[in-house]
PDB file of N, CA and C in Angstrom:
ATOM      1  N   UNK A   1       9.366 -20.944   1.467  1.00  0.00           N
ATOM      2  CA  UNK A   1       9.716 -21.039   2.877  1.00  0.00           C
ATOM      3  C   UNK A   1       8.432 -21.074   3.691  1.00  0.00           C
ATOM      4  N   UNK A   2       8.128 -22.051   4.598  1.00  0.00           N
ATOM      5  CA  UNK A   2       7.064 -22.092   5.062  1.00  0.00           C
ATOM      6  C   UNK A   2       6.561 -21.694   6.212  1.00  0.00           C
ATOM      7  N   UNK A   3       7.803 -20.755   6.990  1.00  0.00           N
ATOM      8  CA  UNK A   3       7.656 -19.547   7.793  1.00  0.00           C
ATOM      9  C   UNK A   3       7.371 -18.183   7.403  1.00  0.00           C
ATOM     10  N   UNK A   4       7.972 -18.280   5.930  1.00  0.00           N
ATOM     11  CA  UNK A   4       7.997 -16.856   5.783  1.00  0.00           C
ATOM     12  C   UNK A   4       6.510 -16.101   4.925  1.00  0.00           C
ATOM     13  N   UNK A   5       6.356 -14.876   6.050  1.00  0.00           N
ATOM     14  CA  UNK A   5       4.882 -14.702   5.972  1.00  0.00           C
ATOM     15  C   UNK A   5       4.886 -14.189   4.254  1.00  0.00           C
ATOM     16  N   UNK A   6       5.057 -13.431   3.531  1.00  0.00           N
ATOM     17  CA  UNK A   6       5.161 -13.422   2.050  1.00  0.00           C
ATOM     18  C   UNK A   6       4.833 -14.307   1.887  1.00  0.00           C
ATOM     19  N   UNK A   7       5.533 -15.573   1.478  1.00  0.00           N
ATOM     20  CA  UNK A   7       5.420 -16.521   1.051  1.00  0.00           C
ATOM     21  C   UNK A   7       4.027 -17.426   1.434  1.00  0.00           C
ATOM     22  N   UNK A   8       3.292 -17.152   2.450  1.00  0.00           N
ATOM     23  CA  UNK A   8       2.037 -17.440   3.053  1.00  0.00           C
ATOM     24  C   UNK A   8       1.225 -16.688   2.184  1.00  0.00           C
ATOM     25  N   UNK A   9       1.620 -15.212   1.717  1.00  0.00           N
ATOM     26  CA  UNK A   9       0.636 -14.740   0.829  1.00  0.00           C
ATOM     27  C   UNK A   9       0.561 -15.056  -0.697  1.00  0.00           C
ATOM     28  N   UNK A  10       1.659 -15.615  -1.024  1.00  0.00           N
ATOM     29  CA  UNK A  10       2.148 -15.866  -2.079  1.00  0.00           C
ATOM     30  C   UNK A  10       0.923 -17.147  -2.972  1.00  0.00           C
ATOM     31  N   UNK A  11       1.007 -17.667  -1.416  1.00  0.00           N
ATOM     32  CA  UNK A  11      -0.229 -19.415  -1.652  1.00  0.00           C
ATOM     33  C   UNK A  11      -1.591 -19.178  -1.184  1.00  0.00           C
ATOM     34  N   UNK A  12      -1.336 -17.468  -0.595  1.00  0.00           N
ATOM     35  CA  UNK A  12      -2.909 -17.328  -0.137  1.00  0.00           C
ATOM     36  C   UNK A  12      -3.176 -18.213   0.619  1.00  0.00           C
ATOM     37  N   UNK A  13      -2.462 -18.451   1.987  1.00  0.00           N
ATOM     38  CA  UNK A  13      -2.873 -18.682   3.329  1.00  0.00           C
ATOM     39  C   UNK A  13      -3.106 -17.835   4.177  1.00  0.00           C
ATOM     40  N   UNK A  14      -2.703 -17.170   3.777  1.00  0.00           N
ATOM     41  CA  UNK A  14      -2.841 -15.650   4.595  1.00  0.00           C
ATOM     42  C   UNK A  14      -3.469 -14.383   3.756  1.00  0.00           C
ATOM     43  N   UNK A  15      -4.565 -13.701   4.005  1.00  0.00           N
ATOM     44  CA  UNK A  15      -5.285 -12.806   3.074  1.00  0.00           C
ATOM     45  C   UNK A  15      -4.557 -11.505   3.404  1.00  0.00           C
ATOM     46  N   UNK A  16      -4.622 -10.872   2.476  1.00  0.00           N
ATOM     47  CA  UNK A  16      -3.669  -9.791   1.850  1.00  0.00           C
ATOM     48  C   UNK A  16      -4.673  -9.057   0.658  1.00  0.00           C
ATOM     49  N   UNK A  17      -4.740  -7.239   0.816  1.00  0.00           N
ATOM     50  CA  UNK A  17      -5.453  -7.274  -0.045  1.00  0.00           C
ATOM     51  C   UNK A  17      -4.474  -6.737  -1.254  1.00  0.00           C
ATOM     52  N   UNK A  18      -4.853  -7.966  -2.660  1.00  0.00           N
ATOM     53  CA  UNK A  18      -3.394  -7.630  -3.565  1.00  0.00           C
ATOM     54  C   UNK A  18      -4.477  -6.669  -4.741  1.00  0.00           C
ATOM     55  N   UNK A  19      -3.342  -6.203  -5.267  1.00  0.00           N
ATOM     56  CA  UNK A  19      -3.216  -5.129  -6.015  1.00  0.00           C
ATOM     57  C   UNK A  19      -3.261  -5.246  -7.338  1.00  0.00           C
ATOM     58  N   UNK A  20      -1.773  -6.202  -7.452  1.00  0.00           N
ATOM     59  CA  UNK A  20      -1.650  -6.600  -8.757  1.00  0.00           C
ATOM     60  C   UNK A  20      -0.943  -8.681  -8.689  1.00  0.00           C
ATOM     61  N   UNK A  21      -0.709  -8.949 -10.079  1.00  0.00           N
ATOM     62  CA  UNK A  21      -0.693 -10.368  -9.808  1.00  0.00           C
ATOM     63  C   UNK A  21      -0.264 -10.217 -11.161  1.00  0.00           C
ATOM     64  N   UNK A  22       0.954 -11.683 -11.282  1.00  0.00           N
ATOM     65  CA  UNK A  22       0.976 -12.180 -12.832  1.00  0.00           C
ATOM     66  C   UNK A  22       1.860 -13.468 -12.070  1.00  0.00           C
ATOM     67  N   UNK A  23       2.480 -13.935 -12.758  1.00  0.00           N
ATOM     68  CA  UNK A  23       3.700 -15.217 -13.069  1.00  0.00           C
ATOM     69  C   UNK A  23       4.826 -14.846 -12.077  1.00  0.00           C
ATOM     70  N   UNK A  24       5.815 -13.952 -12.119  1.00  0.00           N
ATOM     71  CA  UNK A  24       6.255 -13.590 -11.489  1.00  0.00           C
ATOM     72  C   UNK A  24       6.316 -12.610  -9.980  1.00  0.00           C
ATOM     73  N   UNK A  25       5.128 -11.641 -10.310  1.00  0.00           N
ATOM     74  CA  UNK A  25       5.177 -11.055  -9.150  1.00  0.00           C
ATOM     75  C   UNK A  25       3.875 -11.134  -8.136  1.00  0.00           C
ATOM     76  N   UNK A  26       4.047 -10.229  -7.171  1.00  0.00           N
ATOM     77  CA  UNK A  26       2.554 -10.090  -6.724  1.00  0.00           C
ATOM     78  C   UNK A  26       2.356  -9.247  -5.702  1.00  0.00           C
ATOM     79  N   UNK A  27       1.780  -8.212  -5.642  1.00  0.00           N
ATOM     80  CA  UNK A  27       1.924  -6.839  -4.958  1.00  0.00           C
ATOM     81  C   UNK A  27       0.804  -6.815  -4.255  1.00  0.00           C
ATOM     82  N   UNK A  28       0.650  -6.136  -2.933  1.00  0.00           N
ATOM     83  CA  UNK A  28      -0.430  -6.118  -2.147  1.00  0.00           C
ATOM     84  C   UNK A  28       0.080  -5.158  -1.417  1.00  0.00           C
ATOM     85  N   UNK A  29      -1.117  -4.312  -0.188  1.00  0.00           N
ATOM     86  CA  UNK A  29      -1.254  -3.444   0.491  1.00  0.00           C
ATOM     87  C   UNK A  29      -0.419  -3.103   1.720  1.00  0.00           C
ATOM     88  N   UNK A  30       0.335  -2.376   2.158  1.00  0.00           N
ATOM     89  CA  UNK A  30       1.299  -2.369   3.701  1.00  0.00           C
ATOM     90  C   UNK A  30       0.399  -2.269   4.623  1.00  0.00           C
ATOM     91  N   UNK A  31       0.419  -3.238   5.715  1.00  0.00           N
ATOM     92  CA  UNK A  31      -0.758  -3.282   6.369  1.00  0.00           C
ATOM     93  C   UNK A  31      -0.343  -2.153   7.998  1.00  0.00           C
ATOM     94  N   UNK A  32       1.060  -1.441   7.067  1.00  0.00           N
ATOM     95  CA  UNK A  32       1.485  -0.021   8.056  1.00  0.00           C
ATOM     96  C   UNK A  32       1.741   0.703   7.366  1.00  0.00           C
ATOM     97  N   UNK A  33       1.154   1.180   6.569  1.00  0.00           N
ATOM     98  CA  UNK A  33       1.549   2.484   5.559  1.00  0.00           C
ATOM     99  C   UNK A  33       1.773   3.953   6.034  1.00  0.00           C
ATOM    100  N   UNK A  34       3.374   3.781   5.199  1.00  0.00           N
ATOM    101  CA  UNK A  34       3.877   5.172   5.283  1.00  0.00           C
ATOM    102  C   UNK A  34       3.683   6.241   4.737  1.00  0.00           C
ATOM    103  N   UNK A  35       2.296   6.070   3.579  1.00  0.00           N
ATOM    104  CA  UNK A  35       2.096   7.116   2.713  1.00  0.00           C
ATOM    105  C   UNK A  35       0.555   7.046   2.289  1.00  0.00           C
ATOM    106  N   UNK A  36       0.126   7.546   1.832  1.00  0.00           N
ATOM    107  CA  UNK A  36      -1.546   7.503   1.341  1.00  0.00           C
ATOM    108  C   UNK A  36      -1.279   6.118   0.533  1.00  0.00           C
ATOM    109  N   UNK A  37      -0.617   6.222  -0.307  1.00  0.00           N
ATOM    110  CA  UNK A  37      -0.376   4.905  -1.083  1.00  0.00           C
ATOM    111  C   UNK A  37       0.761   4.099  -0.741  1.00  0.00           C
ATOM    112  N   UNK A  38       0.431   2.655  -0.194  1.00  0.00           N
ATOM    113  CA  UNK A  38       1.721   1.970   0.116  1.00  0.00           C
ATOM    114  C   UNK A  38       1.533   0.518   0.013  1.00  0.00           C
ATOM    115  N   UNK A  39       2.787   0.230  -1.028  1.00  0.00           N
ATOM    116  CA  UNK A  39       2.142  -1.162  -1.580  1.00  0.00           C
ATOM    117  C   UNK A  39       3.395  -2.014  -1.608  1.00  0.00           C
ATOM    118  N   UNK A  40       3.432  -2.653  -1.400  1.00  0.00           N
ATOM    119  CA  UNK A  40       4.570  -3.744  -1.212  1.00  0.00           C
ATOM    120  C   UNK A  40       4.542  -4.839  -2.245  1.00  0.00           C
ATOM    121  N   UNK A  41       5.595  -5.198  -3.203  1.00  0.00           N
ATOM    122  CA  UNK A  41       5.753  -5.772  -4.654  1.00  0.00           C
ATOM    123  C   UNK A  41       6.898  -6.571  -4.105  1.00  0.00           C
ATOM    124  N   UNK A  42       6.556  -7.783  -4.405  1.00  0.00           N
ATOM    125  CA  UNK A  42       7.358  -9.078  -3.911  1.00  0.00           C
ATOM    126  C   UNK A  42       7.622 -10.136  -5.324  1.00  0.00           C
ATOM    127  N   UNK A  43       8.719 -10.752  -5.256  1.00  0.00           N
ATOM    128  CA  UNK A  43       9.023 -11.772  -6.485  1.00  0.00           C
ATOM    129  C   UNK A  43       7.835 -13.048  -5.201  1.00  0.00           C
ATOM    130  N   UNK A  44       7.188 -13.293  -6.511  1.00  0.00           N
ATOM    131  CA  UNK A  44       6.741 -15.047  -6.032  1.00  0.00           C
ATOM    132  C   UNK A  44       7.956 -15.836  -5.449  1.00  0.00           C
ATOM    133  N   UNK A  45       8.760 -15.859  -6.043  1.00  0.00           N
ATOM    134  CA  UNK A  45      10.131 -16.599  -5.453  1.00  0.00           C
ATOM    135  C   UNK A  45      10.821 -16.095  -4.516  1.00  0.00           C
ATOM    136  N   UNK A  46      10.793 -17.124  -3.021  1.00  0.00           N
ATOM    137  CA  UNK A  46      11.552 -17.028  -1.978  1.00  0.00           C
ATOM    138  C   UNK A  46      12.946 -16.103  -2.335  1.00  0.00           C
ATOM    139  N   UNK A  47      13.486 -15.016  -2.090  1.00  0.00           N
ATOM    140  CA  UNK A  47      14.442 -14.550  -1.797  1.00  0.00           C
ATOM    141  C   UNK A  47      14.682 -13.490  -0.882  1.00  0.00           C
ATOM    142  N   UNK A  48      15.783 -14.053   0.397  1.00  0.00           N
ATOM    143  CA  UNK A  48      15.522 -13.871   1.489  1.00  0.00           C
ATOM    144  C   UNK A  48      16.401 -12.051   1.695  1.00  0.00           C
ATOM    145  N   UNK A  49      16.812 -12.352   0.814  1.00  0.00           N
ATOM    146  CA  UNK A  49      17.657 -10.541   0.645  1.00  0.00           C
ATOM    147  C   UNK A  49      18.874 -10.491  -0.441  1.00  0.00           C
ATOM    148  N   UNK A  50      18.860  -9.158  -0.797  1.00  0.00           N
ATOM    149  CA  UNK A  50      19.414  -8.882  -2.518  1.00  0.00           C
ATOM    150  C   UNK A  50      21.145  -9.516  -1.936  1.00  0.00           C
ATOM    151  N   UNK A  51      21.250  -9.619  -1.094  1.00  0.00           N
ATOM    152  CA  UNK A  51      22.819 -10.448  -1.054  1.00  0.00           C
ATOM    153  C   UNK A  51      22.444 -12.207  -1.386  1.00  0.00           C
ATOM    154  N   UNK A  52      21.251 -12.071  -1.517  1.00  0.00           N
ATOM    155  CA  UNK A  52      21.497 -13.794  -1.581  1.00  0.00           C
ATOM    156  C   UNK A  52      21.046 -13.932  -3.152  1.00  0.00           C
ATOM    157  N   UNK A  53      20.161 -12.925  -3.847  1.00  0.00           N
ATOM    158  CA  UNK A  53      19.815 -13.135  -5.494  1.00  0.00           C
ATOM    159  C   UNK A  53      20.794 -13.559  -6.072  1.00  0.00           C
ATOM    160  N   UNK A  54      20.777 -14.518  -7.218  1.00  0.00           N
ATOM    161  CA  UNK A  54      21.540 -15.264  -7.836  1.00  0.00           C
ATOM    162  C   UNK A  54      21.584 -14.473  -9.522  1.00  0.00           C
ATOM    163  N   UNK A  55      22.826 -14.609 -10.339  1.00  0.00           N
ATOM    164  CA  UNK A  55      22.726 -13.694 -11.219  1.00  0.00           C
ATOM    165  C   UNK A  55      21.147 -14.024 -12.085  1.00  0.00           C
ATOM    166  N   UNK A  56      21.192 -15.068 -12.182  1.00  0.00           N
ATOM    167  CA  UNK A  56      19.695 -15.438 -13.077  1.00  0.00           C
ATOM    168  C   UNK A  56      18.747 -14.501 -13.025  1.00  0.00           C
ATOM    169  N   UNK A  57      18.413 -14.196 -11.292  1.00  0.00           N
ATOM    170  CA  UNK A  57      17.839 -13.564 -10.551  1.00  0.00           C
ATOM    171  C   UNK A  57      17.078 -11.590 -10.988  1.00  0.00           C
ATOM    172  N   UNK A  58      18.422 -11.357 -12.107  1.00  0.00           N
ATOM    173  CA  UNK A  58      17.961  -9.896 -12.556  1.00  0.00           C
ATOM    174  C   UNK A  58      16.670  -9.999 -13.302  1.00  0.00           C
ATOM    175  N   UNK A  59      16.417 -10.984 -14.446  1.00  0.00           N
ATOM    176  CA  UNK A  59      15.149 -10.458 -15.110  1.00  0.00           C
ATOM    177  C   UNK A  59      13.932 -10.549 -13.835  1.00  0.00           C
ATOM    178  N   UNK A  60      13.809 -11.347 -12.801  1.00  0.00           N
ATOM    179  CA  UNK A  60      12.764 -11.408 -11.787  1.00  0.00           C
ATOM    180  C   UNK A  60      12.710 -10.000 -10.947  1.00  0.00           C
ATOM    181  N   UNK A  61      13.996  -9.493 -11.052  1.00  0.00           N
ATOM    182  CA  UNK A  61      13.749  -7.960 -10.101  1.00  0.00           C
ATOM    183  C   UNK A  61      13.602  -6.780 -11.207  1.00  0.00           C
ATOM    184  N   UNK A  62      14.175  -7.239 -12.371  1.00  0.00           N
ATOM    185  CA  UNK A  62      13.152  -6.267 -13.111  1.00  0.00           C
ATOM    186  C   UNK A  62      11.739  -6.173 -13.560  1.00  0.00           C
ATOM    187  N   UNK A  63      11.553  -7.331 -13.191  1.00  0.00           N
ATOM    188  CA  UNK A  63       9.661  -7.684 -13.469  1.00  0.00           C
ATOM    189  C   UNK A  63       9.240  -7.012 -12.057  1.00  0.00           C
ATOM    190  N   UNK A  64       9.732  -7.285 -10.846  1.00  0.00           N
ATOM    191  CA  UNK A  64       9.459  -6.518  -9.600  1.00  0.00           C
ATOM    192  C   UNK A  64       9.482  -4.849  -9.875  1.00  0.00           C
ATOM    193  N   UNK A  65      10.113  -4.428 -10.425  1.00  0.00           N
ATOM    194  CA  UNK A  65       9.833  -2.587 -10.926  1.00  0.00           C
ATOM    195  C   UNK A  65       9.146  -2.553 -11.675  1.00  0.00           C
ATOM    196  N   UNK A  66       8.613  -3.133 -12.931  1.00  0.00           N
ATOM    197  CA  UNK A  66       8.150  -3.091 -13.790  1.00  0.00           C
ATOM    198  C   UNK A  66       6.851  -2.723 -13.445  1.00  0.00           C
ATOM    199  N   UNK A  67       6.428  -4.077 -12.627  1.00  0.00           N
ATOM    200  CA  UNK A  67       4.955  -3.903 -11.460  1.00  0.00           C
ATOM    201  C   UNK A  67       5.083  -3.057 -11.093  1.00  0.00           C
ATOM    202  N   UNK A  68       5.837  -2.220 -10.306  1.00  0.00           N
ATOM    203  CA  UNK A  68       5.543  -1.147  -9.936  1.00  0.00           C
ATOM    204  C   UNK A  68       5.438  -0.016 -10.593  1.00  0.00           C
ATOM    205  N   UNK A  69       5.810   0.046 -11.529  1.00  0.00           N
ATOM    206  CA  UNK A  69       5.550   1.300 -12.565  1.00  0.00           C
ATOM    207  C   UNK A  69       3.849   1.299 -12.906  1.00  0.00           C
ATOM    208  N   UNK A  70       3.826   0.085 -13.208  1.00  0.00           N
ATOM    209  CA  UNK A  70       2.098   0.072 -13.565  1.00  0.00           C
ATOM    210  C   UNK A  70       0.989  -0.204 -12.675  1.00  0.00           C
ATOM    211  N   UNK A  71       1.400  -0.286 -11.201  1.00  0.00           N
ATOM    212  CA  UNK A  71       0.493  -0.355 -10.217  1.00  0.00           C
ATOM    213  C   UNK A  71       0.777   1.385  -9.993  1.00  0.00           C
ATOM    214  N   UNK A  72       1.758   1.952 -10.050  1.00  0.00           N
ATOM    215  CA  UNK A  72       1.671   3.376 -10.139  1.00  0.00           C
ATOM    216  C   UNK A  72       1.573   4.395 -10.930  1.00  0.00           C
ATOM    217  N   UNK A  73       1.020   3.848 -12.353  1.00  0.00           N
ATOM    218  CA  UNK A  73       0.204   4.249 -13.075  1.00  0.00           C
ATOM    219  C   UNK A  73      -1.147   4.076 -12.775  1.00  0.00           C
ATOM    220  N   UNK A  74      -1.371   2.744 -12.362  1.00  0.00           N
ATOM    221  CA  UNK A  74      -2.718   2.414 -12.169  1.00  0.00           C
ATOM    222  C   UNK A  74      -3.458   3.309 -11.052  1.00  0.00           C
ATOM    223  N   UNK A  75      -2.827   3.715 -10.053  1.00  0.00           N
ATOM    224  CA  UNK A  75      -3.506   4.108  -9.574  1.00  0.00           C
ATOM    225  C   UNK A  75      -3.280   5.935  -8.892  1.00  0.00           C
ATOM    226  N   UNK A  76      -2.755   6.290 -10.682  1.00  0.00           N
ATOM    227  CA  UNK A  76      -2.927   7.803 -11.140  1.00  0.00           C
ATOM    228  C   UNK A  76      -1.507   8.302 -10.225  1.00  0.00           C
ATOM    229  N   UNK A  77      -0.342   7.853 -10.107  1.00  0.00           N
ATOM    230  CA  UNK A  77       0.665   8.636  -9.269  1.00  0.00           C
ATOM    231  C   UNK A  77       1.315   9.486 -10.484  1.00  0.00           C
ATOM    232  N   UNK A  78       0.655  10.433 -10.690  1.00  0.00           N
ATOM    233  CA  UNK A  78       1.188  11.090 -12.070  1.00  0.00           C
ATOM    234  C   UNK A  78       2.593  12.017 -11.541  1.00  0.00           C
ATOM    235  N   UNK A  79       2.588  12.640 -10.005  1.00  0.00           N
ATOM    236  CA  UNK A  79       3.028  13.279  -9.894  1.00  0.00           C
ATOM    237  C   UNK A  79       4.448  12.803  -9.039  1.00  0.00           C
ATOM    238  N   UNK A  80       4.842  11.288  -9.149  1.00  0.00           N
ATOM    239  CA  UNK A  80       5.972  10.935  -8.726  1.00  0.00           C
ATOM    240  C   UNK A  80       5.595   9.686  -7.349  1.00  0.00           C
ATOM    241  N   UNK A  81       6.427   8.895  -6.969  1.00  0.00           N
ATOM    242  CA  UNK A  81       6.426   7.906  -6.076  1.00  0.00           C
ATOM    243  C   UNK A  81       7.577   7.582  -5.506  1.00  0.00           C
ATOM    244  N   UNK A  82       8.050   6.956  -4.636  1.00  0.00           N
ATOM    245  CA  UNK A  82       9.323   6.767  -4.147  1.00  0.00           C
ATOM    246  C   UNK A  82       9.375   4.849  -4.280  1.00  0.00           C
ATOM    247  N   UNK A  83      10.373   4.446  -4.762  1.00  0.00           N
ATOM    248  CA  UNK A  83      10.626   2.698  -4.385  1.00  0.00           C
ATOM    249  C   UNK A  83      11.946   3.118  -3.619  1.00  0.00           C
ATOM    250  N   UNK A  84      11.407   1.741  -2.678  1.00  0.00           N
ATOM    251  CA  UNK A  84      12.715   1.588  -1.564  1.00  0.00           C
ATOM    252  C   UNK A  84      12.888  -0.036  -1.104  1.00  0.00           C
ATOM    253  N   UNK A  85      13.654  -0.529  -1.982  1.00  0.00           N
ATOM    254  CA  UNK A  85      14.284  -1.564  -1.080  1.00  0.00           C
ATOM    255  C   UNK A  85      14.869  -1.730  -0.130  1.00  0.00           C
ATOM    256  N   UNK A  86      14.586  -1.812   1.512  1.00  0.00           N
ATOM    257  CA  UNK A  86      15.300  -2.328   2.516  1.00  0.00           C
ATOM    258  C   UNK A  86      15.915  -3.672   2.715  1.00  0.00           C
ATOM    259  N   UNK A  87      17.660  -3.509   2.740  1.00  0.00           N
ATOM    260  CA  UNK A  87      18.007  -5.002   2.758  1.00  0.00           C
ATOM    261  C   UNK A  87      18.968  -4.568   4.139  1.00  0.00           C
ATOM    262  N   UNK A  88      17.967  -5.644   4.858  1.00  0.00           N
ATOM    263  CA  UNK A  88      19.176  -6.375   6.266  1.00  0.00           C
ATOM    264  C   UNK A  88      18.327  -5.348   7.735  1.00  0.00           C
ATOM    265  N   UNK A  89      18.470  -6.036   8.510  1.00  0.00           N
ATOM    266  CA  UNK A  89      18.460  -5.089  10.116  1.00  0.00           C
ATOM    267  C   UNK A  89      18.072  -3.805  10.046  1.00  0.00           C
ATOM    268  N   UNK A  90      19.730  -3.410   9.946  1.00  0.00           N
ATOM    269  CA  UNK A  90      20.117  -1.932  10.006  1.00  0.00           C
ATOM    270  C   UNK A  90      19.501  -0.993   9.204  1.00  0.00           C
ATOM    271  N   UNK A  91      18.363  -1.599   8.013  1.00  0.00           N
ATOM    272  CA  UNK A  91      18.112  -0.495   7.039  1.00  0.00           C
ATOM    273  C   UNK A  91      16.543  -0.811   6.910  1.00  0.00           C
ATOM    274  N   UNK A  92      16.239  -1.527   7.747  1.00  0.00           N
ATOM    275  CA  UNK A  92      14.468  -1.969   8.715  1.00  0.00           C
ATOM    276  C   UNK A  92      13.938  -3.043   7.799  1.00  0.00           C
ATOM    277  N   UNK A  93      14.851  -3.649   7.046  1.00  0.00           N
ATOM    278  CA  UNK A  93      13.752  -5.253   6.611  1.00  0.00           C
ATOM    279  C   UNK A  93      13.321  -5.615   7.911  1.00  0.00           C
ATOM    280  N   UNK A  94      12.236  -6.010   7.702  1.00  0.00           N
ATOM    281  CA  UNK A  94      11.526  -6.961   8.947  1.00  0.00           C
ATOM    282  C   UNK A  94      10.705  -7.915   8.332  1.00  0.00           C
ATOM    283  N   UNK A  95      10.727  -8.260   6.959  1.00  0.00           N
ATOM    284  CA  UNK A  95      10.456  -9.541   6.435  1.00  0.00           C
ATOM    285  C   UNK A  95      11.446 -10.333   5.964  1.00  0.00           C
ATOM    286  N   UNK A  96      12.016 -11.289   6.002  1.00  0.00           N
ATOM    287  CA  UNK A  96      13.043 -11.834   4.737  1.00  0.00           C
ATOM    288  C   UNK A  96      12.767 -12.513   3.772  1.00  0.00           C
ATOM    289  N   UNK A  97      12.154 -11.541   2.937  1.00  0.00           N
ATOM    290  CA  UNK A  97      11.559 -11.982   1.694  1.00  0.00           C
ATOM    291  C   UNK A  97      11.931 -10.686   1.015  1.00  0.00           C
ATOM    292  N   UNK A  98      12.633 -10.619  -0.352  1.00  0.00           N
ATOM    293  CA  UNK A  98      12.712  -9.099  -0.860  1.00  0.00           C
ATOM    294  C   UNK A  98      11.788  -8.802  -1.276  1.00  0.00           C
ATOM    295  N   UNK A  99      11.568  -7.514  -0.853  1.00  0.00           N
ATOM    296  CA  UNK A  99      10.343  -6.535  -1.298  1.00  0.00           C
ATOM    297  C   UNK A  99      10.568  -5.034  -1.782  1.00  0.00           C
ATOM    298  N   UNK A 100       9.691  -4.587  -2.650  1.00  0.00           N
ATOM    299  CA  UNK A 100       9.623  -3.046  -2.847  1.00  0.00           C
ATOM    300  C   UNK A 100       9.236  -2.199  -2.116  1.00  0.00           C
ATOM    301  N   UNK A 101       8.751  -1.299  -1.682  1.00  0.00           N
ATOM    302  CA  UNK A 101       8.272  -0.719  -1.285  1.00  0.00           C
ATOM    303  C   UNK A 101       7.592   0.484  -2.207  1.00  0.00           C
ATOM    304  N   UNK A 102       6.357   0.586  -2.559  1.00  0.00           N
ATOM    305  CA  UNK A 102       6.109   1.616  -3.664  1.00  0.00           C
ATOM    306  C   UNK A 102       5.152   2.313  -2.519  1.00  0.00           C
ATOM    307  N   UNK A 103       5.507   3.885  -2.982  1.00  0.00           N
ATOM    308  CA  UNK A 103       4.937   4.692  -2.007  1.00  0.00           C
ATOM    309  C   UNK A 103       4.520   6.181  -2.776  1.00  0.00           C
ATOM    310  N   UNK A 104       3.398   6.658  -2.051  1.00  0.00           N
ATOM    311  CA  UNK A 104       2.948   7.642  -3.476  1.00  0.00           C
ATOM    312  C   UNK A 104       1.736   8.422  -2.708  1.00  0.00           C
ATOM    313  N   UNK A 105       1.328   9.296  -3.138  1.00  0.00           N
ATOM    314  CA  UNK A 105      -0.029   9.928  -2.736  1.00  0.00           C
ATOM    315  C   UNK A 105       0.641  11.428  -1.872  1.00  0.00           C
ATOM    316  N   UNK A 106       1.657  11.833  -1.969  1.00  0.00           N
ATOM    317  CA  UNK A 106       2.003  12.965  -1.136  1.00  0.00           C
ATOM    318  C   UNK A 106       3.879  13.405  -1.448  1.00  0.00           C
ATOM    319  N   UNK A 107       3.918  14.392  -0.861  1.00  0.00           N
ATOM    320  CA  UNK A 107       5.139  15.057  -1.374  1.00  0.00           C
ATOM    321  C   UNK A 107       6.185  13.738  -0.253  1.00  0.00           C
ATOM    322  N   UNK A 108       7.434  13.543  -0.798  1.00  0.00           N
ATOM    323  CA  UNK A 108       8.113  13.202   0.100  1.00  0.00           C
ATOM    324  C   UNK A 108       9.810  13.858   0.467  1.00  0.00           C
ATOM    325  N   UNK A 109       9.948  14.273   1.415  1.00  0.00           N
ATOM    326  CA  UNK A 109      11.461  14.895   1.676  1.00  0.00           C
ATOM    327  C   UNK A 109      12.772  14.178   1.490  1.00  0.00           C
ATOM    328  N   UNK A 110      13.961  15.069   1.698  1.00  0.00           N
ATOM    329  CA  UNK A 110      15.045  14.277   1.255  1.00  0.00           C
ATOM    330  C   UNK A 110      15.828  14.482   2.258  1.00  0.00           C
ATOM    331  N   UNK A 111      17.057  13.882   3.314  1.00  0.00           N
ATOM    332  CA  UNK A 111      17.524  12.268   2.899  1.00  0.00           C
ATOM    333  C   UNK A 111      16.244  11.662   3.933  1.00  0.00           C
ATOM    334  N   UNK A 112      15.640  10.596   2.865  1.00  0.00           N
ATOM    335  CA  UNK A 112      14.917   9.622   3.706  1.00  0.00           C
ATOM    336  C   UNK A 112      14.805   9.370   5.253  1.00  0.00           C
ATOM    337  N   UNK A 113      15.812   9.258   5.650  1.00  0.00           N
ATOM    338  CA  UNK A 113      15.740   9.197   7.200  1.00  0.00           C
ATOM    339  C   UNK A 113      16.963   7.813   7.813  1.00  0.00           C
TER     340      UNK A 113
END
């Protein structure tokens, strides 16, 4: 999609500092972080929210956790992290591109908010 800013980082038109990288995914920095550590893990492939993923679609969002397990290994979250997918408005996507949210570096409370 050639509005959608992800997808600008995706082709590296837009600099982003990334994290991690392979075939499928590609994770880079929240440039509003909610936590000491906050990293945002995106499928390379346009998908604009988990109501629109197609069944095919599961092995690509399990490669999306996967990354995140080892970008949060990588960078020592021994003691726990939170992932949060926001899908739609009401639950604060403000990209439409699905994303993770991996978050880490500090205690976090419960219910989310």
């Amino acid at each position: 999609m050639e509005n959608c800013i992800f997808c600008r980082i995706v082709e590296k038109e837009i600099p982003a500092t990334i994290v991690y990288e392979d075939d499928f995914v590609i994770a880079f920095r929240d440039l509003n972080p909610q936590a000491p550590e906050h990293i945002l893990v995106i499928p390379r492939k346009h998908v604009p929210r988990i109501e629109t993923l197609d069944p095919e679609d599961a092995l690509l969002m399990g490669k999306v956790i996967v990354a995140a397990k080892r970008i949060a290994e990588g960078l020592g979250m021994k003691h726990g992290y939170r992932l949060v997918f926001n899908n739609g408005p009401d639950a604060g996507q403000e990209v439409e591109h699905v994303h993770l949210h991996l978050m880490g570096g500090r205690k976090f409370s419960w219910p989310a908010g």
